[in-house]
Protein backbone atom coordinates (compact mmCIF):
# COMPACT_ATOMS: atom_id res chain seq x y z
CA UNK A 1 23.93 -34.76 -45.71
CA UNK A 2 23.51 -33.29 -42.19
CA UNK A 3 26.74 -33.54 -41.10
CA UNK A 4 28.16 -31.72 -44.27
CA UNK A 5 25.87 -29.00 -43.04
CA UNK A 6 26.96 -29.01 -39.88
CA UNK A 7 30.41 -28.33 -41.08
CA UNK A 8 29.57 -25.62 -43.11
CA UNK A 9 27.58 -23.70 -40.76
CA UNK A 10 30.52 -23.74 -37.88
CA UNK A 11 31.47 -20.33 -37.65
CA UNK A 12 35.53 -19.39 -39.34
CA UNK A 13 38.00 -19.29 -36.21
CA UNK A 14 39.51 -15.64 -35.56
CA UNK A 15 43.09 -15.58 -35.73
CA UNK A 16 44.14 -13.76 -33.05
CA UNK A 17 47.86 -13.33 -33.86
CA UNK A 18 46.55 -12.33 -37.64
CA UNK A 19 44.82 -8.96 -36.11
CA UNK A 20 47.81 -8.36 -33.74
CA UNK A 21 49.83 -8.29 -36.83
CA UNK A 22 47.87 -5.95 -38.22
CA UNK A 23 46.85 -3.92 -35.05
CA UNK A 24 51.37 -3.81 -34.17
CA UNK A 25 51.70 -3.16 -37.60
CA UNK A 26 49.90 0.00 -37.60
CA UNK A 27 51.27 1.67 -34.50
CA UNK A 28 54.67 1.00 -36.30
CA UNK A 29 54.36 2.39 -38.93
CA UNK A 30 51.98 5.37 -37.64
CA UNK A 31 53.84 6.16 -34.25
CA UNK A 32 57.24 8.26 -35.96
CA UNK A 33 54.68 10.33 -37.75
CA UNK A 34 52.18 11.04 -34.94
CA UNK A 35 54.99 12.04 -32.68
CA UNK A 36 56.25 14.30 -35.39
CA UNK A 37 53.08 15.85 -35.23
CA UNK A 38 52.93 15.93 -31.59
CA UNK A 39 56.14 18.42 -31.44
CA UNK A 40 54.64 20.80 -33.90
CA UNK A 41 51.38 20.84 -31.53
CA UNK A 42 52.39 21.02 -28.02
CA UNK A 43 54.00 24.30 -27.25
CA UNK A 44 57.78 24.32 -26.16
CA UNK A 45 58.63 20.95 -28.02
CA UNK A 46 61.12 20.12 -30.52
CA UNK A 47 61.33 18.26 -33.40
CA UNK A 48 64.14 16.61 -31.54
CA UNK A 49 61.37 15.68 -28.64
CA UNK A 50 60.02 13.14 -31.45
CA UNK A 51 62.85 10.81 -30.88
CA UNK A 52 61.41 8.63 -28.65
CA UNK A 53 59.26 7.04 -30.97
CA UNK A 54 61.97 5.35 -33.18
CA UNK A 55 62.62 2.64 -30.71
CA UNK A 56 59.00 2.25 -30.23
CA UNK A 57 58.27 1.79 -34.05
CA UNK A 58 61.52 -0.30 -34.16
CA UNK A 59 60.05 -2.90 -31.76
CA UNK A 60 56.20 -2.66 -32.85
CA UNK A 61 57.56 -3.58 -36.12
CA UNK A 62 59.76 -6.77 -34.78
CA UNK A 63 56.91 -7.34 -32.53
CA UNK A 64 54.01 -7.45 -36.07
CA UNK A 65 56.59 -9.26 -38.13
CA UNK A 66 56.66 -12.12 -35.13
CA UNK A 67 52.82 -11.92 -34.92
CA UNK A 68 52.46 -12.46 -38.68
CA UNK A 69 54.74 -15.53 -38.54
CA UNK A 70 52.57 -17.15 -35.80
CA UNK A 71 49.10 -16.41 -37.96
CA UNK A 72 50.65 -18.53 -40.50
CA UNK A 73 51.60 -21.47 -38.25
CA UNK A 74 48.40 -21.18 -36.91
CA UNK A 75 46.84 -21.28 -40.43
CA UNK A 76 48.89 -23.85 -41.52
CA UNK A 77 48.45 -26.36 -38.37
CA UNK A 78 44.88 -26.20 -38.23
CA UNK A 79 42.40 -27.95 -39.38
CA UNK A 80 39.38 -25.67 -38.94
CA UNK A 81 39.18 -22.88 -41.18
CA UNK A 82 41.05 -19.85 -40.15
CA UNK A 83 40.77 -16.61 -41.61
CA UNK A 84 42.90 -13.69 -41.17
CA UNK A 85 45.70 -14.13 -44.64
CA UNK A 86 44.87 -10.56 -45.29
CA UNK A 87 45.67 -9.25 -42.07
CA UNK A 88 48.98 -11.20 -42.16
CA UNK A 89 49.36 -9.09 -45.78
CA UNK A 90 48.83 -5.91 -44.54
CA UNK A 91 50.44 -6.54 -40.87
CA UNK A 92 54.01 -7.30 -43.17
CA UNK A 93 53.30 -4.22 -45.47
CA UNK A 94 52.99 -2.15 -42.23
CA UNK A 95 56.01 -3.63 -40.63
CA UNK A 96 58.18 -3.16 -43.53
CA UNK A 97 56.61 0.38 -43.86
CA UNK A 98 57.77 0.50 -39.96
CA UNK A 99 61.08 -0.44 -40.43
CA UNK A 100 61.62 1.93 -43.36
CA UNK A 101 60.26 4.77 -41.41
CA UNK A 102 62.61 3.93 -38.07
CA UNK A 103 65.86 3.55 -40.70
CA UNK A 104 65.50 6.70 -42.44
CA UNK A 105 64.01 8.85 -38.64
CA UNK A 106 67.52 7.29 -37.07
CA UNK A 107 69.91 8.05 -40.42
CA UNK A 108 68.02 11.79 -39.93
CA UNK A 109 69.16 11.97 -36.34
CA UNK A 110 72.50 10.15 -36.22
CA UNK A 111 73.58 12.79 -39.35
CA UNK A 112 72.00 16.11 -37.28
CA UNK A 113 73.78 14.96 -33.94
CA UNK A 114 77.03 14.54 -36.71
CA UNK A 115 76.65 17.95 -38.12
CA UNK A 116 76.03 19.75 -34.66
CA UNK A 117 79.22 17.71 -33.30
CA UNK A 118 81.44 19.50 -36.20
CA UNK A 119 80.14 22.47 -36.62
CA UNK A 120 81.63 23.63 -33.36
């Protein structure tokens, strides 16, 4: 009876690669926006100036999707208990929501660059 006890009293493992998922996640699918922001803020900046941030969300998103994929070899090759399937939910959902947001900010740009290249 102790040792079942024991057991249950061990504290639940934090998986690491479950709250980088997340954390990645997040700046994926936040960064486009917040540098949209940014260039109706600073003075003298463009909407153009937010351009930068599409292959930053394009690789935070990569970057959560590979994080999530490690959480759940880590969950499944454990034997411990080890939280974090939530985090590897909402680190995908955010990815995803990253790569949508770096698709449609790089059809935007490719088809201004197109119209400013035949309108003159």
């Amino acid at each position: 009876m102790a040792a079942r006890t024991q057991t249950l009293s061990q504290p639940q493992r934090i998986n690491v690669r479950a709250w980088l998922a997340f954390l990645v996640g997040l700046v994926a699918a936040a960064v486009i926006p917040v540098a949209i922001e940014l260039t109706r803020k600073v003075p003298g900046a463009e909407l153009l100036d937010a351009v930068w941030a599409i292959p930053v969300a394009a690789v935070a998103s990569t970057l959560s999707l590979l994080f999530a994929r490690g959480a759940r070899g880590v969950i499944a090759r454990t034997l411990q208990p080890v939280g974090g399937e939530g985090c590897i939910r909402l680190g995908r959902v955010l990815a995803v929501a990253g790569i949508c947001v770096t698709l449609s900010a790089s059809i935007a740009v490719g088809l201004y660059e197109l119209l400013l290249r035949l309108e003159h």
